[in-house]
N, C-alpha and C. Protein backbone atom coordinates (compact mmCIF):
# COMPACT_ATOMS: atom_id res chain seq x y z
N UNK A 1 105.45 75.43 152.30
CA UNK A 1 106.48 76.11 153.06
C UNK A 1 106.48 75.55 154.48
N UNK A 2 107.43 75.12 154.95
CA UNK A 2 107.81 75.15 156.85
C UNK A 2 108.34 75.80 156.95
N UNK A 3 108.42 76.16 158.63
CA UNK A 3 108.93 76.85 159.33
C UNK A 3 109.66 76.38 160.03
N UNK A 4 111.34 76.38 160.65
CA UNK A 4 111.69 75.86 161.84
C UNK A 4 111.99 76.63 162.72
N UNK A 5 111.46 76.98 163.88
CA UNK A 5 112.30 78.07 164.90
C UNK A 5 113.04 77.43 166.31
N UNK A 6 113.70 77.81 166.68
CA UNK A 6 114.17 77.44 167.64
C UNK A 6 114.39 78.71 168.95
N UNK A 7 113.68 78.55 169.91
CA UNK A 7 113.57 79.63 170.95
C UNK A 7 114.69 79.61 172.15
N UNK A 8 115.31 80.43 172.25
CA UNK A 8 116.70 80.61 173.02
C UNK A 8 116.61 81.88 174.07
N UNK A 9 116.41 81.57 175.40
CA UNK A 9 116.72 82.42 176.59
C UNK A 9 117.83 82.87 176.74
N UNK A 10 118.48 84.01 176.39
CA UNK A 10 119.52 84.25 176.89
C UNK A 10 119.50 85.14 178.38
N UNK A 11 120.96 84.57 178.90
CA UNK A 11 121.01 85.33 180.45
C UNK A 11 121.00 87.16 179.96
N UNK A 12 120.42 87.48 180.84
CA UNK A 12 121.00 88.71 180.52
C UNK A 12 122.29 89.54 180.65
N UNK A 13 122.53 90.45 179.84
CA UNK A 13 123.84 90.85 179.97
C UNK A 13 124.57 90.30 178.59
N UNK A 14 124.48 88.90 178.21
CA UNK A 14 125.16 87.93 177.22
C UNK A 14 124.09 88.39 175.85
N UNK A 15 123.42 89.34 175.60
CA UNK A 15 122.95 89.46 174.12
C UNK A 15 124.05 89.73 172.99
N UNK A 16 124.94 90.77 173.31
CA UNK A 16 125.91 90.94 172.18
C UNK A 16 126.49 89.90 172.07
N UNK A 17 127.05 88.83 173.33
CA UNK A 17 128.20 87.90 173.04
C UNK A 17 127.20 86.68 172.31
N UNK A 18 125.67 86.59 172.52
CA UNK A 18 125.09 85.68 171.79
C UNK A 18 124.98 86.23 170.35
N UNK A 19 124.67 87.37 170.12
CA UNK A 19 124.74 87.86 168.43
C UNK A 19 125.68 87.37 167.63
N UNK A 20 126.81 87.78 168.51
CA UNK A 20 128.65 87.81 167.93
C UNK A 20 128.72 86.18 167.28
N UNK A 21 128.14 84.99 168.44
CA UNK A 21 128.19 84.21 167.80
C UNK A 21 127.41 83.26 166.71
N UNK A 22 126.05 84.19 166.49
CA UNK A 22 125.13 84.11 165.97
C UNK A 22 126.45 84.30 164.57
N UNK A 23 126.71 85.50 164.31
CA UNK A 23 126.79 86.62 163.27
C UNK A 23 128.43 85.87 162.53
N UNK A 24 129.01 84.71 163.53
CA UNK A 24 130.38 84.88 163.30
C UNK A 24 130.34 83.16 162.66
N UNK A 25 128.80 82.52 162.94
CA UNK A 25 128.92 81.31 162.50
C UNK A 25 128.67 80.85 160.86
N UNK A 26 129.09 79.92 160.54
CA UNK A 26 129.16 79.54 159.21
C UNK A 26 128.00 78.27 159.12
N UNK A 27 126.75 78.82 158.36
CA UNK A 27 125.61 78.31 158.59
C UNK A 27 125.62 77.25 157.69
N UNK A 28 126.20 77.01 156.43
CA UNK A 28 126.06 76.27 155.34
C UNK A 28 124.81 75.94 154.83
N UNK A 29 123.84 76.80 155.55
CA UNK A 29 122.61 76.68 154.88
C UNK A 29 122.47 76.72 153.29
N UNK A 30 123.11 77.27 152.66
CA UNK A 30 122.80 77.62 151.55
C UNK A 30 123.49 76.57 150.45
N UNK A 31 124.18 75.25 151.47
CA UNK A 31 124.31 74.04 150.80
C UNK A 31 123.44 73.36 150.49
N UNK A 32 122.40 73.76 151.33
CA UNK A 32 121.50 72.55 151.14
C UNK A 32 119.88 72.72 150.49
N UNK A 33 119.68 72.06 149.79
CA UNK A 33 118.27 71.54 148.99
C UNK A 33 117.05 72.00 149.89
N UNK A 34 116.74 73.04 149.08
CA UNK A 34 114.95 73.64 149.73
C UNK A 34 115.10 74.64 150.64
N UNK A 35 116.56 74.82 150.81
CA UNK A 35 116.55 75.91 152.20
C UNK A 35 116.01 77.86 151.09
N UNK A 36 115.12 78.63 152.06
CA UNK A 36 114.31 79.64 151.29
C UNK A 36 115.41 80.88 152.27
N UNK A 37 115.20 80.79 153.56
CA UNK A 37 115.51 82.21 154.16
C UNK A 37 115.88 82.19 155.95
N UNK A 38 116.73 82.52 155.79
CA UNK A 38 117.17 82.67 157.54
C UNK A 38 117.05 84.09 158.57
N UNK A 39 116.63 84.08 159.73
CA UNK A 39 116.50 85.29 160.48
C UNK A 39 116.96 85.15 161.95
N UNK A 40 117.49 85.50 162.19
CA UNK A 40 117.66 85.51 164.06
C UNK A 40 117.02 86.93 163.96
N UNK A 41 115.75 86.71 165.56
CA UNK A 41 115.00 87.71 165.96
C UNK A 41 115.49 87.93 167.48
N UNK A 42 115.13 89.56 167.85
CA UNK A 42 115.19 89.25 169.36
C UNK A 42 113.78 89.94 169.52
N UNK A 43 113.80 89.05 170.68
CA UNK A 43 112.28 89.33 170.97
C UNK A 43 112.47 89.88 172.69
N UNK A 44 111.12 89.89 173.19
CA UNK A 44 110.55 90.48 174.44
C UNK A 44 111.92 90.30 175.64
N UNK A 45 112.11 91.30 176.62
CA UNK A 45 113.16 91.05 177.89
C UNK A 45 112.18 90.63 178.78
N UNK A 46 112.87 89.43 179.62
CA UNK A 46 112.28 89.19 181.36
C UNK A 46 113.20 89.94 181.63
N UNK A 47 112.54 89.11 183.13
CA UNK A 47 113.75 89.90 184.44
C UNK A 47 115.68 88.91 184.11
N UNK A 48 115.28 87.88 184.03
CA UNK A 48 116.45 86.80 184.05
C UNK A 48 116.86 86.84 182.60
N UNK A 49 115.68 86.75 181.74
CA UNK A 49 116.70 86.74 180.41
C UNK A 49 116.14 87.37 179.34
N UNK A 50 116.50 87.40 178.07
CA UNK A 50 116.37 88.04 176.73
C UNK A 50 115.99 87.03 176.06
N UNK A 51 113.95 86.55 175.12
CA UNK A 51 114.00 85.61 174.07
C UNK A 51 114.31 86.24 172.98
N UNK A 52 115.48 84.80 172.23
CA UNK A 52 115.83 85.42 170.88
C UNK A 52 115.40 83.57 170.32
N UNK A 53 114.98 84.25 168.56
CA UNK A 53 114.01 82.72 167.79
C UNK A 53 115.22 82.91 166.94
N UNK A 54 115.97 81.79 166.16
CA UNK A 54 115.95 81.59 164.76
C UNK A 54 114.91 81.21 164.31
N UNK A 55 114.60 81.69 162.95
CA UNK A 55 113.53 81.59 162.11
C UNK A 55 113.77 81.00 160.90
N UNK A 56 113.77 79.67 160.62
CA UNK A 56 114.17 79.20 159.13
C UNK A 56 113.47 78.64 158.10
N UNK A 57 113.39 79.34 156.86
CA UNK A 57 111.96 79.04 156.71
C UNK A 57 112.21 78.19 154.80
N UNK A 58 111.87 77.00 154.61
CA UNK A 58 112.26 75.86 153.90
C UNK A 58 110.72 75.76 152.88
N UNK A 59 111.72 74.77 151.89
CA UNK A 59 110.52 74.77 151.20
C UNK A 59 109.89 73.84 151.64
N UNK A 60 109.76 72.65 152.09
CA UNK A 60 108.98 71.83 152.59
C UNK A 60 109.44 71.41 153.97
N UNK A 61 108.39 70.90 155.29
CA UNK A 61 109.57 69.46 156.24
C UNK A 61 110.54 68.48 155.83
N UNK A 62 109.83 67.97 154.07
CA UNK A 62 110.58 67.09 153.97
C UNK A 62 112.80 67.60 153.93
N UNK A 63 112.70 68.54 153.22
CA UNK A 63 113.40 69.74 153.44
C UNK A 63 114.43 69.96 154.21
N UNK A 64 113.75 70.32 155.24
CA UNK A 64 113.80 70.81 156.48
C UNK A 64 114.79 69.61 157.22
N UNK A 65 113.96 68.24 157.26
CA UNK A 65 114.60 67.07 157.81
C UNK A 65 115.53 66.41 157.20
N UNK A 66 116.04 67.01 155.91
CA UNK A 66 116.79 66.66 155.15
C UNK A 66 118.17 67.41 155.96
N UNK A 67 117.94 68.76 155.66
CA UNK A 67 118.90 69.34 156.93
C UNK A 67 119.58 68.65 157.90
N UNK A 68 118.77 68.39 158.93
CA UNK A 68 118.88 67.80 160.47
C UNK A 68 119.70 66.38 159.90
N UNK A 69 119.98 66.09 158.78
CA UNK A 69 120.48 64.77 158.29
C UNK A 69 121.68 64.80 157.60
N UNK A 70 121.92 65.78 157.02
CA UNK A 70 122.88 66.23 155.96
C UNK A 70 124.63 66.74 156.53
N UNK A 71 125.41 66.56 155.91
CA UNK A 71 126.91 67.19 156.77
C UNK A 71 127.22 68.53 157.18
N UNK A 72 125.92 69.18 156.31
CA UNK A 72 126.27 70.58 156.73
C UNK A 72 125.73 70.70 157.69
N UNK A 73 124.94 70.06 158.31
CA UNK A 73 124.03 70.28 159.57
C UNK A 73 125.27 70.05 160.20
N UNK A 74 125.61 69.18 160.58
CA UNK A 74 126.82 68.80 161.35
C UNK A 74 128.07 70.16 161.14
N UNK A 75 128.35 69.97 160.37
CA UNK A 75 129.31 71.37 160.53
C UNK A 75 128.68 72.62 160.56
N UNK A 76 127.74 73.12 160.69
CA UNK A 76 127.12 74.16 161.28
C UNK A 76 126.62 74.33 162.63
N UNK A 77 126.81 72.71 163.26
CA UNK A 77 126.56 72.71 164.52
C UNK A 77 127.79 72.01 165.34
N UNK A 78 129.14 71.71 164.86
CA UNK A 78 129.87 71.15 165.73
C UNK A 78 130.08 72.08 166.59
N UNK A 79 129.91 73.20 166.99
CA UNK A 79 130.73 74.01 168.20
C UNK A 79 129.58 74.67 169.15
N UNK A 80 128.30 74.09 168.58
CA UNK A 80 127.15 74.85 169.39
C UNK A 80 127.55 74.43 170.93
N UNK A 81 128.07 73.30 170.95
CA UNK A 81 128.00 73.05 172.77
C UNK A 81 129.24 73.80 173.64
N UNK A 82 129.83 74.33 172.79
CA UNK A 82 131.01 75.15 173.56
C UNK A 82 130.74 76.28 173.86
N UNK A 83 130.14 76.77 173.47
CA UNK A 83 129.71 78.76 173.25
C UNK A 83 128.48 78.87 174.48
N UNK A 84 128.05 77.77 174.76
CA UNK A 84 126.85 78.06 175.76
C UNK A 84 126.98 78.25 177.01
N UNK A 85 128.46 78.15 177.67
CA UNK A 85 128.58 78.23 179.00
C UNK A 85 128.53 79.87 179.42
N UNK A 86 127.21 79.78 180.78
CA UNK A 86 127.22 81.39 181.18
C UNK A 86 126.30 82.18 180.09
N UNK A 87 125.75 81.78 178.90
CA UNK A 87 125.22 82.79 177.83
C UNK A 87 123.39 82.02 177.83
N UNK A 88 123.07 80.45 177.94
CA UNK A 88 122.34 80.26 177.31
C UNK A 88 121.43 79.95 178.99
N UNK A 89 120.55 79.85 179.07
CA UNK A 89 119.43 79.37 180.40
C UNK A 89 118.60 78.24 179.41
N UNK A 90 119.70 76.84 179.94
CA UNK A 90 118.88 75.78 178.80
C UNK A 90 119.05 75.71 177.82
N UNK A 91 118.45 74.75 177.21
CA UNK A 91 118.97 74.14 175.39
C UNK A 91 117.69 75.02 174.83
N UNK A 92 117.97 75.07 173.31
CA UNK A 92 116.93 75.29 173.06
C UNK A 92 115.49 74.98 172.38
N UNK A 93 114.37 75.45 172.65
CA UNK A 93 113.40 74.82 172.48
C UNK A 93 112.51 75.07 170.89
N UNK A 94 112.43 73.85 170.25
CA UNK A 94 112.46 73.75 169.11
C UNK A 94 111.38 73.94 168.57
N UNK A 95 110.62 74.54 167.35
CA UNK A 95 108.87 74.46 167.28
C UNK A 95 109.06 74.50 165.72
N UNK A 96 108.37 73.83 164.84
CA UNK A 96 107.77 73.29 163.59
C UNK A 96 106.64 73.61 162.84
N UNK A 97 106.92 74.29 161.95
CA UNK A 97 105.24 74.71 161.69
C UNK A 97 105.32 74.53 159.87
N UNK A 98 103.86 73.99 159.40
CA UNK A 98 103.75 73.95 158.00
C UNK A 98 102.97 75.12 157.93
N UNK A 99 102.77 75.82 157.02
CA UNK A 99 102.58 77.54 156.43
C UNK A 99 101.23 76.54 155.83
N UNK A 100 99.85 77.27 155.96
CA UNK A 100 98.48 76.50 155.96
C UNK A 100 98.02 77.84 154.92
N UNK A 101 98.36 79.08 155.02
CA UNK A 101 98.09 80.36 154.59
C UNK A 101 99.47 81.14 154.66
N UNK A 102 99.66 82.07 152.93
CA UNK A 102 100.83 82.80 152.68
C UNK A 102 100.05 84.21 151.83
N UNK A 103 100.29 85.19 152.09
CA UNK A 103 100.37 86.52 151.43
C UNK A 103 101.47 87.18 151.49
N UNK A 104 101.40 87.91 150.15
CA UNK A 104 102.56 88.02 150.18
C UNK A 104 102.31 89.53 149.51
N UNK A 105 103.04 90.83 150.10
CA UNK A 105 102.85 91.64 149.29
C UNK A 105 102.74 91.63 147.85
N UNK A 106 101.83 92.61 146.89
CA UNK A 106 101.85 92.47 146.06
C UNK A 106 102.60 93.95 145.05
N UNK A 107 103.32 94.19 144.16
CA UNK A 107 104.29 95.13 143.68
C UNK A 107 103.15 96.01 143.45
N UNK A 108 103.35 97.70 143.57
CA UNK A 108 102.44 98.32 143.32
C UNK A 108 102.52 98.96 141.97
């Protein structure tokens, strides 16, 4: 299993209008080979902004980089650079992880 997250400051004030476009985009994830499960989290407030992670979680990197390669990547991301003016503090910062250990509830 990998993980891909990507960590996003938003200004404050701009959380709903970042959801809206979270919630309103067409991910095409589910075109593509190995993809397992998607999450946008919000996490902890500063003073300046709100962190929020996507969380995407694949069956392998190989996977994963298949994504970052594929057309749906591209059309799931042609409009990311328009929506960011005033909402985002910076691009966002990307982190990778292979799953080393998994538990998983077990049915009772």
């Amino acid at each position: 299993m990998y993980i891909a997250m990507n960590r996003f400051r938003i200004v404050k004030g701009q959380e709903a209008a970042f959801e809206r476009i979270w919630a309103a985009r067409d991910t095409h994830l589910n075109e593509v080979p190995g993809f397992v499960e998607f999450h946008l989290l919000r996490g902890p407030e500063a003073e300046d902004h709100t962190l929020y992670v996507s969380h995407t979680i694949w069956e392998s990197a190989t996977h994963f980089e298949g994504w970052t390669r594929s057309e749906a990547f591209r059309k799931a991301h042609a409009n990311a650079g328009k929506t960011r003016q005033g909402i985002y503090q910076g691009p966002p910062r990307f982190e990778g992880f292979d799953a080393v250990q998994t538990i998983t509830r077990q049915p009772a």
